[in-house]
Protein backbone atom coordinates (compact mmCIF):
# COMPACT_ATOMS: atom_id res chain seq x y z
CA UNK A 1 53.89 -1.07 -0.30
CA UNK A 2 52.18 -3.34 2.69
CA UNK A 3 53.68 -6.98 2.24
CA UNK A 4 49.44 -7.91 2.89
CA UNK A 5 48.32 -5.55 0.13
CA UNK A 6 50.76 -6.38 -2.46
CA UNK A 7 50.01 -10.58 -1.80
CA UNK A 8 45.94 -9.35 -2.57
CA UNK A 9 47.17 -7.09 -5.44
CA UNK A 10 49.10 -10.09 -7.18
CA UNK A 11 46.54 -12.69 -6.56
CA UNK A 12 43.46 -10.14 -7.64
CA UNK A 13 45.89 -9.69 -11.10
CA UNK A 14 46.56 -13.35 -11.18
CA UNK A 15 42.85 -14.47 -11.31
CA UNK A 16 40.07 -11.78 -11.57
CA UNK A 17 40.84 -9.71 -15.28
CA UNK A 18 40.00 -6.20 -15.51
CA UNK A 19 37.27 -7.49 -17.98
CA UNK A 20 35.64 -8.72 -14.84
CA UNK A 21 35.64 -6.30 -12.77
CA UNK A 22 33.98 -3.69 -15.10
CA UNK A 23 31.20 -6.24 -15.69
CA UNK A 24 31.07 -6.62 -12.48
CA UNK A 25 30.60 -2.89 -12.23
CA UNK A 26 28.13 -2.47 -14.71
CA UNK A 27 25.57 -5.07 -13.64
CA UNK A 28 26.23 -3.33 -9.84
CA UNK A 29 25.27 -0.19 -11.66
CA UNK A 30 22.34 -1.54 -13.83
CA UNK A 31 20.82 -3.37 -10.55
CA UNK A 32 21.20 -0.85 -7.83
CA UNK A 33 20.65 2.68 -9.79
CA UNK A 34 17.81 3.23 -12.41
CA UNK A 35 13.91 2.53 -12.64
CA UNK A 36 14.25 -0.66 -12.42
CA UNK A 37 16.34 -0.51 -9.60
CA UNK A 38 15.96 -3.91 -6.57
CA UNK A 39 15.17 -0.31 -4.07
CA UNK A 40 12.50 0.91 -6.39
CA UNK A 41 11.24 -2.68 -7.06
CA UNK A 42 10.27 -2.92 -3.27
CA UNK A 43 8.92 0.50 -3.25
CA UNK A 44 6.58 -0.61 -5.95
CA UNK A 45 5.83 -3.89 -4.22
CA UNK A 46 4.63 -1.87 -0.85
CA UNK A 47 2.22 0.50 -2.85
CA UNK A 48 0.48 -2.10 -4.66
CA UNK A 49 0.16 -3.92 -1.28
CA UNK A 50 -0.95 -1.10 0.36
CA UNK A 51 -3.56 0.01 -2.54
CA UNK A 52 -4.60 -3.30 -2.56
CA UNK A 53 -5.54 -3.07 1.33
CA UNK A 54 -7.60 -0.11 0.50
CA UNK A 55 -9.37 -1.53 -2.54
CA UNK A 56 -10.14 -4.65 -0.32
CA UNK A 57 -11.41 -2.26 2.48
CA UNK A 58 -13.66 0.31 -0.12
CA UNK A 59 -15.32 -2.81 -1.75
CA UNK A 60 -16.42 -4.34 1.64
CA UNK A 61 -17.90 -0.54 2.15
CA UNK A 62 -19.18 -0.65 -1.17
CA UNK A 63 -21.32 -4.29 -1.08
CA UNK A 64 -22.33 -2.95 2.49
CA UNK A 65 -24.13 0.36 1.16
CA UNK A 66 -25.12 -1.65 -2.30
CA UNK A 67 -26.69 -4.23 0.46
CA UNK A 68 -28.45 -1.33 2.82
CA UNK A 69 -29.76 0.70 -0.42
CA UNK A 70 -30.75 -2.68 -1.83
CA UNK A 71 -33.24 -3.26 1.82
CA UNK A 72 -34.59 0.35 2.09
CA UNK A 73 -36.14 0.48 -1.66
CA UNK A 74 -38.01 -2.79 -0.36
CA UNK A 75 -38.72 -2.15 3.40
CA UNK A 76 -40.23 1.34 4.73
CA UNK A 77 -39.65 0.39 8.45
CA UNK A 78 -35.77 0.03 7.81
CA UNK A 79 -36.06 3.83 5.90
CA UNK A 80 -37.65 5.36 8.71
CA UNK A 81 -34.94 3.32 11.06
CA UNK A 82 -32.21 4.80 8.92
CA UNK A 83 -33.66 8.16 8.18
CA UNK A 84 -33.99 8.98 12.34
CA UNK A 85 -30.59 7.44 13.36
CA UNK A 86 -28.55 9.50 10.38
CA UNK A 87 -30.53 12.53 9.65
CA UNK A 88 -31.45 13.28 13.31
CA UNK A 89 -35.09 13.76 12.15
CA UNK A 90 -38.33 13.21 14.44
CA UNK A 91 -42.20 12.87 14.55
CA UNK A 92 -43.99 15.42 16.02
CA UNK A 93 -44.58 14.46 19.09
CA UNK A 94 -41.03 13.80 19.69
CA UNK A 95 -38.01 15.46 21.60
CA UNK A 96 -34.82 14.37 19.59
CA UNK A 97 -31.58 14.59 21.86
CA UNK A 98 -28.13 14.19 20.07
CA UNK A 99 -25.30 13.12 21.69
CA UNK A 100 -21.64 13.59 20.24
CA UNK A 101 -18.27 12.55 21.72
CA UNK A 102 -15.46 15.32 22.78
């Protein structure tokens, strides 16, 4: 046997007991493999940053549309405003021209 290996042999029987090691092992195990696992942990942590993003974006949509429906029950010019710009409708008298990007 290497001269180098059998010195780290001796001194790994010497101080570290077999004992050791296997707890060693286990708590290796326990941490790294498992549900509860320090990879799944950060999985967990980017999906409830990332839902949180998209909760924080859908309630700004939501308090926008809760503000607009809250102004058209209360003002007719801002329903006609809204009902000509999204519905593409017209008066009469009127040529409507819709333009779309390609």
């Amino acid at each position: 046997m290497n001269p180098t290996v059998n010195s780290i042999w001796q001194w790994m029987r010497r101080f570290i007991s077999p004992w050791t090691i296997l707890c060693l092992g286990v708590v290796a195990f326990i941490v790294f493999t498992g549900d509860n696992s320090v990879f799944q942990s950060i999985e967990h942590e980017r999906t409830i940053d990332s839902l949180t993003r998209e909760l924080e974006a859908n309630r700004d949509t939501m308090l926008y549309y809760r503000d607009l429906n809250r102004r058209l029950a209360s003002d007719p010019a801002l329903m006609e405003q809204v009902v000509r710009e999204q519905y593409g409708m017209k008066r009469a008298s009127e040529d409507v021209y819709v333009f779309t990007e390609e």
